[in-house]
Protein backbone atom coordinates (compact mmCIF):
# COMPACT_ATOMS: atom_id res chain seq x y z
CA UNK A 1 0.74 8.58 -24.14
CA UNK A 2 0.12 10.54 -20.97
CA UNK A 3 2.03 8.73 -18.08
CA UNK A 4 0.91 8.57 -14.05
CA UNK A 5 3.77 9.03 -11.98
CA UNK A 6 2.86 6.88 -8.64
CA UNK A 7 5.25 8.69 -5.56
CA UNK A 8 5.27 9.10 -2.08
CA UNK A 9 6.81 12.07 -0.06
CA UNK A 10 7.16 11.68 3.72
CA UNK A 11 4.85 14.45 5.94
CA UNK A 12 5.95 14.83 9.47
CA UNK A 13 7.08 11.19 9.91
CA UNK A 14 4.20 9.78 7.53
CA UNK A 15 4.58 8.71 4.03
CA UNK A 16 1.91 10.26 2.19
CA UNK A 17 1.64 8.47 -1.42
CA UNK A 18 0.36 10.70 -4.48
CA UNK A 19 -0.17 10.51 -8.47
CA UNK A 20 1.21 13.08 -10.26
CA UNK A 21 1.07 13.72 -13.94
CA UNK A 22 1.64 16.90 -16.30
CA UNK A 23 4.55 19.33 -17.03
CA UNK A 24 4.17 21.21 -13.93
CA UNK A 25 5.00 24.72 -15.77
CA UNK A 26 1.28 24.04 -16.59
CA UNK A 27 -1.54 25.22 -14.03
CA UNK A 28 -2.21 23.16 -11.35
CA UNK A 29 -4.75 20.79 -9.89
CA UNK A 30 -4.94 19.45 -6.06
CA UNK A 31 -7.61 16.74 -6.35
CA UNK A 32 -8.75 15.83 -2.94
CA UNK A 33 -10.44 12.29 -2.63
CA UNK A 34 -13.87 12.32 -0.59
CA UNK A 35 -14.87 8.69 1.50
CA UNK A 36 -14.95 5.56 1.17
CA UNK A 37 -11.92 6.28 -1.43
CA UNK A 38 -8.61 7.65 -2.14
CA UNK A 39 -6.61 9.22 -5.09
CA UNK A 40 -7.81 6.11 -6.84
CA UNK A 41 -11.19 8.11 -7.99
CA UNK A 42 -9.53 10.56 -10.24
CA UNK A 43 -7.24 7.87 -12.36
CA UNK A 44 -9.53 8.71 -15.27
CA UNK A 45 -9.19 12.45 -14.82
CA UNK A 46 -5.71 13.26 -14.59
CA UNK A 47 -4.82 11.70 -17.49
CA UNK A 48 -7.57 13.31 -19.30
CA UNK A 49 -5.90 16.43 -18.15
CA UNK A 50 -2.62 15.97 -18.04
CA UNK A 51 -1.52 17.25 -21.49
CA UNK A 52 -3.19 20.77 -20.24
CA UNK A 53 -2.26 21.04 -16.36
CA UNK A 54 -0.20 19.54 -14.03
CA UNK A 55 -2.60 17.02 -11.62
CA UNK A 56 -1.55 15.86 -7.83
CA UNK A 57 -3.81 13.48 -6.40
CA UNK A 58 -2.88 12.27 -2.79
CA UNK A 59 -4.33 10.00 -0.57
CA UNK A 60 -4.99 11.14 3.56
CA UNK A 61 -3.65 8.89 6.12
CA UNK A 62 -5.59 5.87 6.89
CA UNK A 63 -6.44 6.10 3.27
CA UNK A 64 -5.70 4.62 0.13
CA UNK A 65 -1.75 3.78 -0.20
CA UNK A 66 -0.55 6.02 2.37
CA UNK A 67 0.70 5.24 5.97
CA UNK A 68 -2.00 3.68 8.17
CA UNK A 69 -0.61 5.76 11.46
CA UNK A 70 -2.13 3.58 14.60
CA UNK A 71 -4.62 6.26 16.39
CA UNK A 72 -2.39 6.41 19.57
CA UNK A 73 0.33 8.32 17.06
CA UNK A 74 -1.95 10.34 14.87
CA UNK A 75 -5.06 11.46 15.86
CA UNK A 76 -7.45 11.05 12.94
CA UNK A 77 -9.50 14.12 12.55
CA UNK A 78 -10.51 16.39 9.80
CA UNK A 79 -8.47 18.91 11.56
CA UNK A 80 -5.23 17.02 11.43
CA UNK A 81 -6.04 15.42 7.98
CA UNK A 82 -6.65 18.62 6.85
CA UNK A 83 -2.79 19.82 8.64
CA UNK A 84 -0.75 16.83 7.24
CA UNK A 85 -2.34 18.06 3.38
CA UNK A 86 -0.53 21.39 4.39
CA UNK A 87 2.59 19.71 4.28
CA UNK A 88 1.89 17.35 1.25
CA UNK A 89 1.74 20.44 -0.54
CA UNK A 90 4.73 22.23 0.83
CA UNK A 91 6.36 18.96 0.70
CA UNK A 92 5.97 18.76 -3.13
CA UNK A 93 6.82 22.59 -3.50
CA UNK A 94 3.34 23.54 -4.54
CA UNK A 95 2.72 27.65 -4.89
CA UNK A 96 0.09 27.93 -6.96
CA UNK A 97 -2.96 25.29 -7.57
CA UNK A 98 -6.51 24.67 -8.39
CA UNK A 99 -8.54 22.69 -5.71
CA UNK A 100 -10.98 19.94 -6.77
CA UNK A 101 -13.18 19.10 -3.54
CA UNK A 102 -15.44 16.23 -3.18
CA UNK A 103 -17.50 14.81 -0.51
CA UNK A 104 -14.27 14.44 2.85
CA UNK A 105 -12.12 16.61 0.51
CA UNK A 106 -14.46 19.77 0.75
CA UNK A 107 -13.95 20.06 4.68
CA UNK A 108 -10.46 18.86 4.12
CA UNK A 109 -9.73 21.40 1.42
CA UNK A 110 -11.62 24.11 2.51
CA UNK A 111 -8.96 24.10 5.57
CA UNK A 112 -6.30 24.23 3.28
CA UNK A 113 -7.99 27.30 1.54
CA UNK A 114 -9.16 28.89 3.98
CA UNK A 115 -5.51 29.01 6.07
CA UNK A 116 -3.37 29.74 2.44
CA UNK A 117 -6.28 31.72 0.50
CA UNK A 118 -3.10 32.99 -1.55
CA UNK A 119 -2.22 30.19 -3.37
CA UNK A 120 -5.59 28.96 -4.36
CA UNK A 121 -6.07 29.76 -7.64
CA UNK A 122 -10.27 28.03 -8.14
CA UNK A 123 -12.36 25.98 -6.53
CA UNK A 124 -13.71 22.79 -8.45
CA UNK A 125 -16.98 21.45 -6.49
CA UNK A 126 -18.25 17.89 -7.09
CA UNK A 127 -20.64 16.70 -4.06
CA UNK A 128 -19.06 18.25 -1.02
CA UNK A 129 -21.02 20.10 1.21
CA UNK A 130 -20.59 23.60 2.59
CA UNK A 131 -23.34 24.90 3.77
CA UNK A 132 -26.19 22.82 5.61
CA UNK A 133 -28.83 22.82 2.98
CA UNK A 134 -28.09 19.70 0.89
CA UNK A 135 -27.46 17.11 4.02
CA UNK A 136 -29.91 14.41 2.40
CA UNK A 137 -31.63 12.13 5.29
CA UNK A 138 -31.96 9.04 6.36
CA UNK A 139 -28.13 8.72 5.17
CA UNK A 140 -26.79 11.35 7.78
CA UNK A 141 -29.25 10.51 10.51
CA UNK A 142 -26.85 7.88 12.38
CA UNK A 143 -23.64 9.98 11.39
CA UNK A 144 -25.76 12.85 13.37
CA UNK A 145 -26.82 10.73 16.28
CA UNK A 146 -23.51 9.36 16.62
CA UNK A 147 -21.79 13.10 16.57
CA UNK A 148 -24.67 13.89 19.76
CA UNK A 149 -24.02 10.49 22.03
CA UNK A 150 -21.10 8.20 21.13
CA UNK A 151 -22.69 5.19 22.60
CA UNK A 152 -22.68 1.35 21.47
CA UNK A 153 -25.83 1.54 20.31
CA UNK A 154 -25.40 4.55 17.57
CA UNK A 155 -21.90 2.84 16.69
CA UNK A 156 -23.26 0.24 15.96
CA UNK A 157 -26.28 1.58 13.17
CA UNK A 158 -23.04 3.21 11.83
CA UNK A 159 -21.42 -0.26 11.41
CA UNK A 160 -22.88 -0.97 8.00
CA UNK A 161 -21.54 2.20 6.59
CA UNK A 162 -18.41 0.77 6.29
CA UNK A 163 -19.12 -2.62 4.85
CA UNK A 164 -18.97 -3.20 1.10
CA UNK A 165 -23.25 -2.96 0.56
CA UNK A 166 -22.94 0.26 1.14
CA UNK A 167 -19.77 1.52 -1.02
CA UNK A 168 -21.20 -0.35 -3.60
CA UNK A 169 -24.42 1.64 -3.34
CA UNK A 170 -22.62 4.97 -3.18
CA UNK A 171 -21.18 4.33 -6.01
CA UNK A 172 -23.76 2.76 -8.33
CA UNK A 173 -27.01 4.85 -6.54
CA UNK A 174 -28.24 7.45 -9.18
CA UNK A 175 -26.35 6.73 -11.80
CA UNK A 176 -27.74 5.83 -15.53
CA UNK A 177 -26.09 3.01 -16.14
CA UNK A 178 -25.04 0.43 -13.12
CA UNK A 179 -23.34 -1.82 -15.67
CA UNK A 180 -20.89 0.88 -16.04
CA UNK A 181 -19.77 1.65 -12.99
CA UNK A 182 -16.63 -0.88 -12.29
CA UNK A 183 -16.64 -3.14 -9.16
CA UNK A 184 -13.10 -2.60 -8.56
CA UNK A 185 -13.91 0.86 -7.18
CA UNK A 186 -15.61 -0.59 -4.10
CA UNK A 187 -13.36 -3.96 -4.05
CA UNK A 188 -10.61 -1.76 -3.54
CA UNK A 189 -12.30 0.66 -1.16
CA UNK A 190 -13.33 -2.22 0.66
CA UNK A 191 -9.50 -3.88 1.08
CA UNK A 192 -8.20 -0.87 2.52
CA UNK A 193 -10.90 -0.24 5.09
CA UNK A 194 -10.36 -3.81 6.28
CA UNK A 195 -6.79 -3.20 7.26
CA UNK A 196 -6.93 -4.12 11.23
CA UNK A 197 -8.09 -0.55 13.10
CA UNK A 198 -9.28 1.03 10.58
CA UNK A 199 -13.17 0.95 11.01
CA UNK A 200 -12.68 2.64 14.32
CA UNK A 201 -10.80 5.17 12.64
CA UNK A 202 -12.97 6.10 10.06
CA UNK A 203 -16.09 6.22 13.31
CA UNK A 204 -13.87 8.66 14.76
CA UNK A 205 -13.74 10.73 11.46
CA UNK A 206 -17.64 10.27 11.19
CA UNK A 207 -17.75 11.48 14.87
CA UNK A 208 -15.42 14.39 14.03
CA UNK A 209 -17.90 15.22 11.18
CA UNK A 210 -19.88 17.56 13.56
CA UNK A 211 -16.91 19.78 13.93
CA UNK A 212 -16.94 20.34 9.77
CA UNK A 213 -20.11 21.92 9.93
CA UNK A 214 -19.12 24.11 12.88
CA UNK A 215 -16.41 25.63 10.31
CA UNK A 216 -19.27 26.36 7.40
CA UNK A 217 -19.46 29.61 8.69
CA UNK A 218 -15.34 30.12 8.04
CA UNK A 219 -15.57 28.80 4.99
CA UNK A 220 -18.49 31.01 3.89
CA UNK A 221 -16.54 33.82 4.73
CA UNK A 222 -13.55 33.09 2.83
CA UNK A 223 -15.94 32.67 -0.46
CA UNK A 224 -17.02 36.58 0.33
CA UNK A 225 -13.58 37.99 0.93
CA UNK A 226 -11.86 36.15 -1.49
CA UNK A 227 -14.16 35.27 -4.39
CA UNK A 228 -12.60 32.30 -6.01
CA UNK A 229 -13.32 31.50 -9.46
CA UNK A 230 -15.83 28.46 -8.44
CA UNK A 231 -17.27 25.66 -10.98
CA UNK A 232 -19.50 23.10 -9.44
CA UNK A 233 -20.01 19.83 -11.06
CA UNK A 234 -22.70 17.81 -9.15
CA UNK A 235 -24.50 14.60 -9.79
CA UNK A 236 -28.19 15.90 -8.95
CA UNK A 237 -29.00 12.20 -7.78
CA UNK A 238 -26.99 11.69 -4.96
CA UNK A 239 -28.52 10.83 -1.75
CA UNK A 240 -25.86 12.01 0.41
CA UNK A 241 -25.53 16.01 -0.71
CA UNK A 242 -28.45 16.99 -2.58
CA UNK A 243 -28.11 19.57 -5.62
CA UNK A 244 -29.49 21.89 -2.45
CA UNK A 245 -26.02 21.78 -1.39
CA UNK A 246 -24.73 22.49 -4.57
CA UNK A 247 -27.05 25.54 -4.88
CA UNK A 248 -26.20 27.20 -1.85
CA UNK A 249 -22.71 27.79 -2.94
CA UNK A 250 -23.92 30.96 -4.86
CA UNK A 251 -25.37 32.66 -1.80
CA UNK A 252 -21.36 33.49 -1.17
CA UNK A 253 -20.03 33.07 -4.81
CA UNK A 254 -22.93 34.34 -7.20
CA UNK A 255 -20.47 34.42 -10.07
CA UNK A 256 -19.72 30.36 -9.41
CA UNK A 257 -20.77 28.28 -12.48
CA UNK A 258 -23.07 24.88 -11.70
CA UNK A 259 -23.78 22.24 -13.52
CA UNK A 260 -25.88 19.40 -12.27
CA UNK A 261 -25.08 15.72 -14.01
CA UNK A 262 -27.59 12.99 -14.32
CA UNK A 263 -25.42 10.99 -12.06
CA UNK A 264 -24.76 10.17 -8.43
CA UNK A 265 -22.38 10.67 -5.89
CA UNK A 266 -19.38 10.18 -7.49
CA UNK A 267 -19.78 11.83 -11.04
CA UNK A 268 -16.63 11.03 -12.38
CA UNK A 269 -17.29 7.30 -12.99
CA UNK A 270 -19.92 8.29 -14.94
CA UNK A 271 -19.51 11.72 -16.18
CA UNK A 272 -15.39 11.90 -16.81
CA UNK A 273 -15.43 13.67 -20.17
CA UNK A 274 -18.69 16.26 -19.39
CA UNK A 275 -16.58 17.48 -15.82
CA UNK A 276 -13.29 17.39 -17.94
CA UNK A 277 -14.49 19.50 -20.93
CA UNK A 278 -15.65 21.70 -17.94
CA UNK A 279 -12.77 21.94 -15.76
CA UNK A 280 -10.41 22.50 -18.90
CA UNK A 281 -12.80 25.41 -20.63
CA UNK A 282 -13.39 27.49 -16.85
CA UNK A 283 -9.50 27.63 -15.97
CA UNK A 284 -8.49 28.88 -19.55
CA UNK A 285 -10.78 31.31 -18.49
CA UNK A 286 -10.48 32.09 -15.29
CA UNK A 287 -6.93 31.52 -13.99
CA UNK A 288 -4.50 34.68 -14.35
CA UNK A 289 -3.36 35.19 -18.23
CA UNK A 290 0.16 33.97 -18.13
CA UNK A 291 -1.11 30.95 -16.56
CA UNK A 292 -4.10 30.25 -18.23
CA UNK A 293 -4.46 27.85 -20.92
């Protein structure tokens, strides 16, 4: 039986916690969490991995099960999520790893990459934009309004974005079967986003959002110099990044392997074993010999 190690490692005076399974003489994977969630969304995958590759799974600050920094000692943006990640990994002694992106974790990865191109190994897309085609509207209309005029008025549409209605539609929109898609996902999303301060936080990361598209354009070119082996698994009915997004990846990585799922946003509840049989068949053939599978 495969067993989850749950850990925590402290990052520049915050205690980052992680789940970490696998021999890790065996290729590795950096799973990076997208929003409302944390590590929580790959507790299906690792396991269904870990006999193959080593998995890490850590949640950001303000997240999940790590530290909940007040804003007046960390200041929350993609940037400095993106920064404290840096350390997780040198923290843990990570050289060499596999990054799976999705949704926050494709601006907050795609930092990582693009600073330490090196050690990144693949790229494993699921629903995390890099490009502006795939930015599906009215969904990103108040995040956009919000990024031009901070004012009351646009905080306020944004409100609802954080309230449980609307976790429990990105999870269950799109999918095939809503009776399948456990409640706990969005009852737990939901506790950690109540913690006192954390609402404004997460406005201030949807503020900050503006600044992830301004960095499309570095990220583009680190898919042309560096041409990582790239699979992208993407449910084709979410309503946040369209399969558009999803497409445009090959404009910079023609070689980059897509499949589109019948699913929504976040594929894995729905679509564990089709991403896993993926994941497991591209880096046996992709990653470098002695490491491959």
């Amino acid at each position: 039986m495969i067993k989850v190690k749950h850990r925590t490692v402290n990052v520049d005076g915050i205690d980052v916690f992680y789940r970490e399974a696998g021999d890790e003489a065996n290729p590795t994977l950096l799973l990076l969490h997208g929003f409302p969630t944390s590590s929580h969304m790959f507790r299906n995958l690792i396991p269904a991995l870990a006999d193959e590759f080593h998995l890490v799974a850590p949640d950001y600050p303000g997240f999940g099960n790590s530290a909940f920094p007040p804003p007046e000692e960390f200041d929350y943006t993609f940037e400095n999520l993106a920064a404290v990640m840096r350390g997780f990994v040198d923290g843990i002694g990570l050289d060499k790893y596999s990054l799976y992106i999705q949704d926050y974790g494709a601006p907050v990865g795609l930092r990582i990459a693009t600073a330490q191109p090196e050690r990144v190994e693949a790229l494993i897309v699921q629903n995390g934009n890099a490009y502006t085609e795939g930015f599906i509207m009215p969904f990103w209309d108040p995040i956009f309004a919000y990024g031009e005029e901070r004012s009351p008025e646009n905080e306020a549409a944004l409100r609802g974005a954080l309230e449980i209605d609307a976790h429990r539609w990105q999870y269950t929109h799109g999918t095939r079967d809503v009776e399948a898609i456990s409640p706990d996902n969005w009852n737990l999303d939901q506790r950690f986003l109540d913690r006192p301060g954390n609402k404004d936080v997460q406005l201030g990361l949807f503020y900050d959002y503006q600044f992830n598209i301004a960095k499309y354009p570095v990220f583009q070119e680190y898919f042309r110099t560096h041409r990582p082996p790239t699979l992208i698994v993407w449910g084709k009915n979410d309503e946040i990044f369209s399969p558009a997004g999803a497409e445009a990846y090959r404009r910079d990585l023609p070689d980059a392997e897509l499949h589109l799922l019948d699913t929504g946003h976040f594929a894995l509840e729905e679509d564990l074993d089709a991403i896993a049989g993926h994941i497991r068949r591209f880096l046996g053939e992709h990653l470098p010999g002695e490491r491959a599978a």
